[in-house]
PDB file of N, CA and C in Angstrom:
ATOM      1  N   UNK A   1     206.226 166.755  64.216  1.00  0.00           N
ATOM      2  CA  UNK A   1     206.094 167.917  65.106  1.00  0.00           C
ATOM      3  C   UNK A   1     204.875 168.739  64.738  1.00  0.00           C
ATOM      4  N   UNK A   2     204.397 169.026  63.542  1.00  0.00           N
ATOM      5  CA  UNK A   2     203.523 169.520  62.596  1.00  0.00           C
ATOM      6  C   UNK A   2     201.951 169.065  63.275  1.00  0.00           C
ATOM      7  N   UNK A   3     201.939 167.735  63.469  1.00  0.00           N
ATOM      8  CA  UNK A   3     200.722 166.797  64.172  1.00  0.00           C
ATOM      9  C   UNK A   3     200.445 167.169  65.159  1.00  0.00           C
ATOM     10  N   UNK A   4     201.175 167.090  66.269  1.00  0.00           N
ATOM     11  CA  UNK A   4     201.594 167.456  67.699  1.00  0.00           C
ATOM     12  C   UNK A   4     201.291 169.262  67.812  1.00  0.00           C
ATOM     13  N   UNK A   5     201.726 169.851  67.184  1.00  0.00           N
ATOM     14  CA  UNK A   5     201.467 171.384  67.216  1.00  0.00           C
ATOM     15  C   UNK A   5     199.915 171.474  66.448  1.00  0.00           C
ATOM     16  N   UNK A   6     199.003 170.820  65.863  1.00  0.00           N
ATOM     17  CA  UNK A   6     198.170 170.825  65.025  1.00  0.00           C
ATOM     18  C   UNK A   6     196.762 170.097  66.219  1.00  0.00           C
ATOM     19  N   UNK A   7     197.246 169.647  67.137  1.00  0.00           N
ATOM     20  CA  UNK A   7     196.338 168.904  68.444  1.00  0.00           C
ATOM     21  C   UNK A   7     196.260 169.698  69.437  1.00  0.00           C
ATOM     22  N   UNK A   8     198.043 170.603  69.567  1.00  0.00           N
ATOM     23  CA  UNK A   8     198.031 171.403  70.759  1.00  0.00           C
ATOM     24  C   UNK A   8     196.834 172.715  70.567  1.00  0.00           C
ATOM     25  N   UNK A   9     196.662 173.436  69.452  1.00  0.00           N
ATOM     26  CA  UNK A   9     195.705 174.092  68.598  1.00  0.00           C
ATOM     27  C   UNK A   9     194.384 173.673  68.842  1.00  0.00           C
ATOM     28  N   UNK A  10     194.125 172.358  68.596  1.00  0.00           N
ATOM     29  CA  UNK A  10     192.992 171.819  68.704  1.00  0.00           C
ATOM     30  C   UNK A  10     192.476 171.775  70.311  1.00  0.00           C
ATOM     31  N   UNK A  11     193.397 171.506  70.874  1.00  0.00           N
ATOM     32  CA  UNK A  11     193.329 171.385  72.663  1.00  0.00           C
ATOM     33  C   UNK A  11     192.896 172.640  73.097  1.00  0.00           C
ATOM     34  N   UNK A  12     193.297 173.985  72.762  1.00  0.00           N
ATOM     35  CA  UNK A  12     193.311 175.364  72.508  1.00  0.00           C
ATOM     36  C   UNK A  12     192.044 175.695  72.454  1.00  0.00           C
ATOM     37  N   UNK A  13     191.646 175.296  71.565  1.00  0.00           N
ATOM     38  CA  UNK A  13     190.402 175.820  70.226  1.00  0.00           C
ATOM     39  C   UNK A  13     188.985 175.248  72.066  1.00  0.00           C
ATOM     40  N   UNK A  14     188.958 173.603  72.019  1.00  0.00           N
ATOM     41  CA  UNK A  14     188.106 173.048  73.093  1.00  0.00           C
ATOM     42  C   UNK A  14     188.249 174.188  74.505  1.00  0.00           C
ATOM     43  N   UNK A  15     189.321 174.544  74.667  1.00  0.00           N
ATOM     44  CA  UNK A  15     189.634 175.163  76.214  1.00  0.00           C
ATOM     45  C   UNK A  15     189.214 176.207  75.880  1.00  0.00           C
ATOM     46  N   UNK A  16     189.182 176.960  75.241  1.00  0.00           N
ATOM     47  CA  UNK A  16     188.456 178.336  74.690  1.00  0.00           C
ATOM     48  C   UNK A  16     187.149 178.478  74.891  1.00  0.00           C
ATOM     49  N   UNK A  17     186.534 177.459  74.023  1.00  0.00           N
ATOM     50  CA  UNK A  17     185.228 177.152  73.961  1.00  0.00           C
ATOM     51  C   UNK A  17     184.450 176.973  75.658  1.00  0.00           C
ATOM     52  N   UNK A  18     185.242 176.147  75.912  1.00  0.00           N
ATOM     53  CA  UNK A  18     184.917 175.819  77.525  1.00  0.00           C
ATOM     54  C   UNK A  18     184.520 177.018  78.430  1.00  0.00           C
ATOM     55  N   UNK A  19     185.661 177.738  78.554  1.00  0.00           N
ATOM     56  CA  UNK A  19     185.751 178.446  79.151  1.00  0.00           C
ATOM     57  C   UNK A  19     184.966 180.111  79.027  1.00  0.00           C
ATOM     58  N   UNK A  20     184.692 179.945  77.480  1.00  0.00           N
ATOM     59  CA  UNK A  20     183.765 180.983  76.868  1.00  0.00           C
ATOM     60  C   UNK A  20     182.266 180.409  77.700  1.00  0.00           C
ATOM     61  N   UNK A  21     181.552 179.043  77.399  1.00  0.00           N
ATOM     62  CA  UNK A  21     180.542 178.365  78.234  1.00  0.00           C
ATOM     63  C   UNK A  21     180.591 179.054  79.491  1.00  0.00           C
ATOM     64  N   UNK A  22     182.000 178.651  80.388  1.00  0.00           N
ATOM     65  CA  UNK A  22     182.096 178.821  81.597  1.00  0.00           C
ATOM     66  C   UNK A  22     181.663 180.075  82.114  1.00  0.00           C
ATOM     67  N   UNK A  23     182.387 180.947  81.461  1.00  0.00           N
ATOM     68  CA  UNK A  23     181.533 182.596  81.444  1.00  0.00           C
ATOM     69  C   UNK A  23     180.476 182.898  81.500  1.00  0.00           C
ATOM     70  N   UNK A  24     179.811 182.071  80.924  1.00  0.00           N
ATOM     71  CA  UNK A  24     178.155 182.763  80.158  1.00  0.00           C
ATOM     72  C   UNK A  24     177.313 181.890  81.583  1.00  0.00           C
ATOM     73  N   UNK A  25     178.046 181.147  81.681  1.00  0.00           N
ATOM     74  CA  UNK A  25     177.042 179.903  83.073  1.00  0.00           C
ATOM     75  C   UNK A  25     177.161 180.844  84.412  1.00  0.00           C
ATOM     76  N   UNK A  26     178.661 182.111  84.520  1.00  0.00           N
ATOM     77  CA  UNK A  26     178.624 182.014  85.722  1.00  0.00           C
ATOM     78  C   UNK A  26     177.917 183.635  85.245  1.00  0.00           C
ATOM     79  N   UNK A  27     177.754 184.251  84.369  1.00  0.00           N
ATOM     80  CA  UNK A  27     176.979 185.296  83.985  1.00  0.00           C
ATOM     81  C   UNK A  27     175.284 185.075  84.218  1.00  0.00           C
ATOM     82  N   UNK A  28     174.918 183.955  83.780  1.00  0.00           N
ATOM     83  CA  UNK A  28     173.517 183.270  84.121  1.00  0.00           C
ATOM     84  C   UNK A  28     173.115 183.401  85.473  1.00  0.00           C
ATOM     85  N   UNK A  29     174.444 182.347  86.547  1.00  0.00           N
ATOM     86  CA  UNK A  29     173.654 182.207  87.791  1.00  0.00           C
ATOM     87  C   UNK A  29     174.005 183.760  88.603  1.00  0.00           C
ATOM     88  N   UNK A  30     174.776 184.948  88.277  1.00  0.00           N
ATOM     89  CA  UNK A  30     175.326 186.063  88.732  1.00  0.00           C
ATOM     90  C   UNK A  30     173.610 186.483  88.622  1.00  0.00           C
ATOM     91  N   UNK A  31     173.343 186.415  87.765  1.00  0.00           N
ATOM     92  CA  UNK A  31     171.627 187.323  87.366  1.00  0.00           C
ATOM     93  C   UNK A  31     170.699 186.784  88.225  1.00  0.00           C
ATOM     94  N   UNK A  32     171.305 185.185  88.358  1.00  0.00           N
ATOM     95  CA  UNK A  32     169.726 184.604  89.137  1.00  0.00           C
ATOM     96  C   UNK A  32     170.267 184.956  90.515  1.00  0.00           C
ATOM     97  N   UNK A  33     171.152 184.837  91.147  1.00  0.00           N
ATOM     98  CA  UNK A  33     171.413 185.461  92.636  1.00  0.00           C
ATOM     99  C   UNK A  33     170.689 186.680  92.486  1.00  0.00           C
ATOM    100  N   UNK A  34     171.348 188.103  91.670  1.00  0.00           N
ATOM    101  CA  UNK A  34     170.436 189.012  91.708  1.00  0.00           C
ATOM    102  C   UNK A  34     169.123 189.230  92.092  1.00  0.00           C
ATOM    103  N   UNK A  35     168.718 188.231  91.245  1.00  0.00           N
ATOM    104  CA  UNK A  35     167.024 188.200  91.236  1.00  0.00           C
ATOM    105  C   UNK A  35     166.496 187.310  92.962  1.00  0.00           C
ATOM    106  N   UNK A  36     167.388 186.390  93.023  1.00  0.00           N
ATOM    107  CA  UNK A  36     167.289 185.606  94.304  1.00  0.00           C
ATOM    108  C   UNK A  36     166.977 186.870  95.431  1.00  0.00           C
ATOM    109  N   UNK A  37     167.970 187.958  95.382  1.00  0.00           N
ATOM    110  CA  UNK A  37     168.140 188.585  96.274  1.00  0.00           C
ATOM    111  C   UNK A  37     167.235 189.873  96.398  1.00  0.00           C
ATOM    112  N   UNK A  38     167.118 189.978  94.921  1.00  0.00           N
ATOM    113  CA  UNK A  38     166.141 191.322  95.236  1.00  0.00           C
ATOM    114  C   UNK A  38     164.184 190.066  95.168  1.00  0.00           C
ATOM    115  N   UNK A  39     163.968 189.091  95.364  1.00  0.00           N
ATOM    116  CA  UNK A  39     162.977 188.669  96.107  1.00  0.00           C
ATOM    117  C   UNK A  39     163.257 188.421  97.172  1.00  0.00           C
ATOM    118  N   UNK A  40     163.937 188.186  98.023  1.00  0.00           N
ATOM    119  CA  UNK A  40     164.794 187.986  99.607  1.00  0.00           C
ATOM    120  C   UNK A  40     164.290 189.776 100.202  1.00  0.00           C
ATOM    121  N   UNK A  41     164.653 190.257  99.253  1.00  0.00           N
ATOM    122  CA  UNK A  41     164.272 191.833  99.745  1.00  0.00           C
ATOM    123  C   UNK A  41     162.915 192.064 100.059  1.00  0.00           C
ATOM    124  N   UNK A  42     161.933 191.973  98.589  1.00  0.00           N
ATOM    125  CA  UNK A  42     160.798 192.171  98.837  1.00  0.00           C
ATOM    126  C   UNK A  42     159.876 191.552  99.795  1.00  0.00           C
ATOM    127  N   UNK A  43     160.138 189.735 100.174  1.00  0.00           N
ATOM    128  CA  UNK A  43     159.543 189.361 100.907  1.00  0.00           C
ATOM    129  C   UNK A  43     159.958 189.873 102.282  1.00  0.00           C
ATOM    130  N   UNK A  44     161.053 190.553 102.846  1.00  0.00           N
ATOM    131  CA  UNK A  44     161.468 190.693 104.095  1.00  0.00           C
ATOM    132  C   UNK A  44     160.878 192.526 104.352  1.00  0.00           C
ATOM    133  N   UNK A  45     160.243 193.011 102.881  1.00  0.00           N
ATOM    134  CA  UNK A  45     159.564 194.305 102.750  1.00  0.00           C
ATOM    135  C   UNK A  45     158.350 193.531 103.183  1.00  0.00           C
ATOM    136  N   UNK A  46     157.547 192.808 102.723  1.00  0.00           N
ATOM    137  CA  UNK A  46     156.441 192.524 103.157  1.00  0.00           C
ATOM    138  C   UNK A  46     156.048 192.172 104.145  1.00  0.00           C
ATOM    139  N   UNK A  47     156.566 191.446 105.005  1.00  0.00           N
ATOM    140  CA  UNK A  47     156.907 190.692 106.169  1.00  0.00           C
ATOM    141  C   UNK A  47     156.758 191.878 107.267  1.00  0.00           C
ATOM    142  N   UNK A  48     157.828 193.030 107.465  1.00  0.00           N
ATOM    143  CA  UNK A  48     158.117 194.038 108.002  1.00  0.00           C
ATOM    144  C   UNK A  48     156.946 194.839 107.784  1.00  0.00           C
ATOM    145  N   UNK A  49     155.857 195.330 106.827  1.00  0.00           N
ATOM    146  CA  UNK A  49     154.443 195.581 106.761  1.00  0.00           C
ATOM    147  C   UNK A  49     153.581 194.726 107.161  1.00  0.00           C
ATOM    148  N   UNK A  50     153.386 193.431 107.439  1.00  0.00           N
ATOM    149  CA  UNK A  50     152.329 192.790 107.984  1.00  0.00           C
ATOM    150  C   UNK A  50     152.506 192.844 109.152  1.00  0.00           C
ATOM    151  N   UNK A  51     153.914 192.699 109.771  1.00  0.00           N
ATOM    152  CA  UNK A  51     153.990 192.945 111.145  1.00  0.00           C
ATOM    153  C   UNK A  51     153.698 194.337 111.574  1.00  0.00           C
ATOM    154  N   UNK A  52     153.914 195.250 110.960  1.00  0.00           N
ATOM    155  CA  UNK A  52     153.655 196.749 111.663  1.00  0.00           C
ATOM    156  C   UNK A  52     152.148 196.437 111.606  1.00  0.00           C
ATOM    157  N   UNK A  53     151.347 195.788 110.773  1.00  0.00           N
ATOM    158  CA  UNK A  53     150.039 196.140 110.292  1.00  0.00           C
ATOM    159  C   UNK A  53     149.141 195.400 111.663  1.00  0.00           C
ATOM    160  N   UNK A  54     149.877 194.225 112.132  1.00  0.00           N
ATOM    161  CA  UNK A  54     149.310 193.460 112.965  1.00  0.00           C
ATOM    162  C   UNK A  54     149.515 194.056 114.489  1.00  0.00           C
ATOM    163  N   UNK A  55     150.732 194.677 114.611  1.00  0.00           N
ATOM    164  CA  UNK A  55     150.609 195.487 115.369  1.00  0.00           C
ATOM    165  C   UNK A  55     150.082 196.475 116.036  1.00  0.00           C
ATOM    166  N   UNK A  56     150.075 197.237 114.878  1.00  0.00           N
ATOM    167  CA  UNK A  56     148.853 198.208 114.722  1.00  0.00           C
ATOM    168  C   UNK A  56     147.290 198.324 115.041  1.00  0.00           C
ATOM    169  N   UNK A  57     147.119 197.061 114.608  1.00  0.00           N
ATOM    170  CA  UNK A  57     145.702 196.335 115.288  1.00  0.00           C
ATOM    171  C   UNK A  57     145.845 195.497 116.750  1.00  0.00           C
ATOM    172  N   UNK A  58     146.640 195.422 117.089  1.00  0.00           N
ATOM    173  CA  UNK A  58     146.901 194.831 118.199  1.00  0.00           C
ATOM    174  C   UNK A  58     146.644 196.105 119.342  1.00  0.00           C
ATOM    175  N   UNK A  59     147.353 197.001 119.144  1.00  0.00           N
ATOM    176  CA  UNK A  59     147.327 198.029 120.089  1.00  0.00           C
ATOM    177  C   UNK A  59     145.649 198.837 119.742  1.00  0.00           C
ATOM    178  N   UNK A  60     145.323 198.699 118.483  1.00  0.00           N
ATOM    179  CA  UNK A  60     143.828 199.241 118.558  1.00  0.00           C
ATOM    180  C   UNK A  60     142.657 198.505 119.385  1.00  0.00           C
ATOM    181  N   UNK A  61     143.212 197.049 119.521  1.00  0.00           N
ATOM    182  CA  UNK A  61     142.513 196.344 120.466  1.00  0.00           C
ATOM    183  C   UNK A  61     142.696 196.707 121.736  1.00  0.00           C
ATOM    184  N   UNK A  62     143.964 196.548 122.065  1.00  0.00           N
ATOM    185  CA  UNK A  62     143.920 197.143 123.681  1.00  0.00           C
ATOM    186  C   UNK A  62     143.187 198.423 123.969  1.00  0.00           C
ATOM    187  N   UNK A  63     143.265 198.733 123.118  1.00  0.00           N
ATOM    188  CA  UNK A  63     142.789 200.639 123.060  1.00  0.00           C
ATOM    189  C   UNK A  63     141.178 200.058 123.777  1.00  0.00           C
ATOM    190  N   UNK A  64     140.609 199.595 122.642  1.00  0.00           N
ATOM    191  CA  UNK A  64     139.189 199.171 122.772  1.00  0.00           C
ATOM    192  C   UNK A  64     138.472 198.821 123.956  1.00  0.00           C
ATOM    193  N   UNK A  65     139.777 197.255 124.332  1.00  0.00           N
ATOM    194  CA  UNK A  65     139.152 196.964 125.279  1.00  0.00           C
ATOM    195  C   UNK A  65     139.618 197.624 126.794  1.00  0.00           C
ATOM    196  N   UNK A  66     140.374 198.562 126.984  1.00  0.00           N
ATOM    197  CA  UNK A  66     140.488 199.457 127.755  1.00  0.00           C
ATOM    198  C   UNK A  66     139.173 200.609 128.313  1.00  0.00           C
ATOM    199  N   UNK A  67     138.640 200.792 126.766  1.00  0.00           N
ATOM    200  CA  UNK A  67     137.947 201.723 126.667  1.00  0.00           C
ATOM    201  C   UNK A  67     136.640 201.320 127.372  1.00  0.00           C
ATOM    202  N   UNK A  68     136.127 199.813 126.684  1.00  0.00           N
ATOM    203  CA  UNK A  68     135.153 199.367 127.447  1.00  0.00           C
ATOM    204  C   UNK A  68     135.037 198.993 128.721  1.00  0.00           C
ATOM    205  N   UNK A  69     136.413 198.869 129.624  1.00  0.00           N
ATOM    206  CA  UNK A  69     136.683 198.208 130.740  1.00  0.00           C
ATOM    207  C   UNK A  69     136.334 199.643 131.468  1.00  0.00           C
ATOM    208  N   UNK A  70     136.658 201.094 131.285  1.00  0.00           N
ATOM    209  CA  UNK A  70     136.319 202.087 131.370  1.00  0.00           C
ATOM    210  C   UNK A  70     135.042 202.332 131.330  1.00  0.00           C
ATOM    211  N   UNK A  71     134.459 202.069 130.360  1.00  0.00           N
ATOM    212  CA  UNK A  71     132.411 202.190 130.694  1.00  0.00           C
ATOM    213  C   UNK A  71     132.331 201.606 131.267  1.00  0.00           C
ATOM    214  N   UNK A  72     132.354 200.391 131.358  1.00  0.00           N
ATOM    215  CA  UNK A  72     131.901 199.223 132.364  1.00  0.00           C
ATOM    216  C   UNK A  72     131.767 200.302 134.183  1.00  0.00           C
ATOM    217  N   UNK A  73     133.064 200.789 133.892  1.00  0.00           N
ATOM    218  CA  UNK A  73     133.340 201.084 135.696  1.00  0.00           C
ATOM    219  C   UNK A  73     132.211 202.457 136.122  1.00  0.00           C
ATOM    220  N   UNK A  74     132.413 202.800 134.746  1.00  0.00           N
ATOM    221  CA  UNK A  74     131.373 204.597 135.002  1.00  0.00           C
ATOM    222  C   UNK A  74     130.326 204.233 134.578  1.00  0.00           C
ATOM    223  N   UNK A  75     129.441 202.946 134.367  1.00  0.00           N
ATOM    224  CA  UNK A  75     128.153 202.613 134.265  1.00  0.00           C
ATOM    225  C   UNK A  75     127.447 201.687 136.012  1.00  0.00           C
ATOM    226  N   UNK A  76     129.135 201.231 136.237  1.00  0.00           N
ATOM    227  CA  UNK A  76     128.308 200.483 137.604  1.00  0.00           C
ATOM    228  C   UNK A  76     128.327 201.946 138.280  1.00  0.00           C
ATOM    229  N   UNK A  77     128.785 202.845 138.472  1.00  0.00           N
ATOM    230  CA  UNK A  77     129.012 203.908 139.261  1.00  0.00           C
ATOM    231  C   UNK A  77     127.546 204.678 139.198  1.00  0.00           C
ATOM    232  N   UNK A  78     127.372 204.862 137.723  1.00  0.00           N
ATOM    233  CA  UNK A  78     125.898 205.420 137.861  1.00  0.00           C
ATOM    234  C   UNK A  78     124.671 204.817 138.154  1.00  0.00           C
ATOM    235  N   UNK A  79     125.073 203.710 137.915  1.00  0.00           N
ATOM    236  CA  UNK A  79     124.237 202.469 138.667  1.00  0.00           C
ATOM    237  C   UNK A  79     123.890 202.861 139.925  1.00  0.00           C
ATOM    238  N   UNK A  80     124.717 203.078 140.831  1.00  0.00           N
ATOM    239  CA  UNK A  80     125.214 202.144 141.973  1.00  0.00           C
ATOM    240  C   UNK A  80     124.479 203.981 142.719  1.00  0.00           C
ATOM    241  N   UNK A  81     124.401 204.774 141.777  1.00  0.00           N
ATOM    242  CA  UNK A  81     124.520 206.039 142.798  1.00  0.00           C
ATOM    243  C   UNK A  81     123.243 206.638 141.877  1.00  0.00           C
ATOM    244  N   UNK A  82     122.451 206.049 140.914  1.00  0.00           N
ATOM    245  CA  UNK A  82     121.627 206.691 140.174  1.00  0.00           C
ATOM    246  C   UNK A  82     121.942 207.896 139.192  1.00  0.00           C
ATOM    247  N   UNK A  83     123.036 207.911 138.452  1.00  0.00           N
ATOM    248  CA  UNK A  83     123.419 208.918 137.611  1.00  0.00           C
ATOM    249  C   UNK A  83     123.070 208.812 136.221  1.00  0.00           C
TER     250      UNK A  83
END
């Protein structure tokens, strides 16, 4: 009985161990999600600035070429009438 109770111990001792591992592995990948997620963040920060940024220039273009489509019309005008 002595043997048998002296393995069950030993069986004990391995499942301990294991499960101490098991901890520390799911403590490991807990940190790397973290980190997964706060770069998931930053790139979807960056992303959200290039688009405002491209935007931004997008509408400065229209601006532009509005502006010139505008001379264009008040240059044939003075053209057209000597102004």
């Amino acid at each position: 009985y002595e043997h048998g109770e002296h393995e069950n111990e030993q069986d004990w001792t391995v499942l301990r161990e294991q499960l101490t591992v098991k901890d520390q592995q799911i403590k490991e990948l807990h940190e790397q999600l973290k980190q997964t997620q706060k770069l998931v963040d930053q790139a979807q920060q960056l992303q959200l600035k290039t688009q405002l940024q491209l935007e931004e220039k997008q509408e400065k273009i229209l601006l532009l070429e509005s502006e010139n489509k505008e001379e264009s019309k008040v240059g044939f005008w003075r053209r057209l009438f000597g102004g």
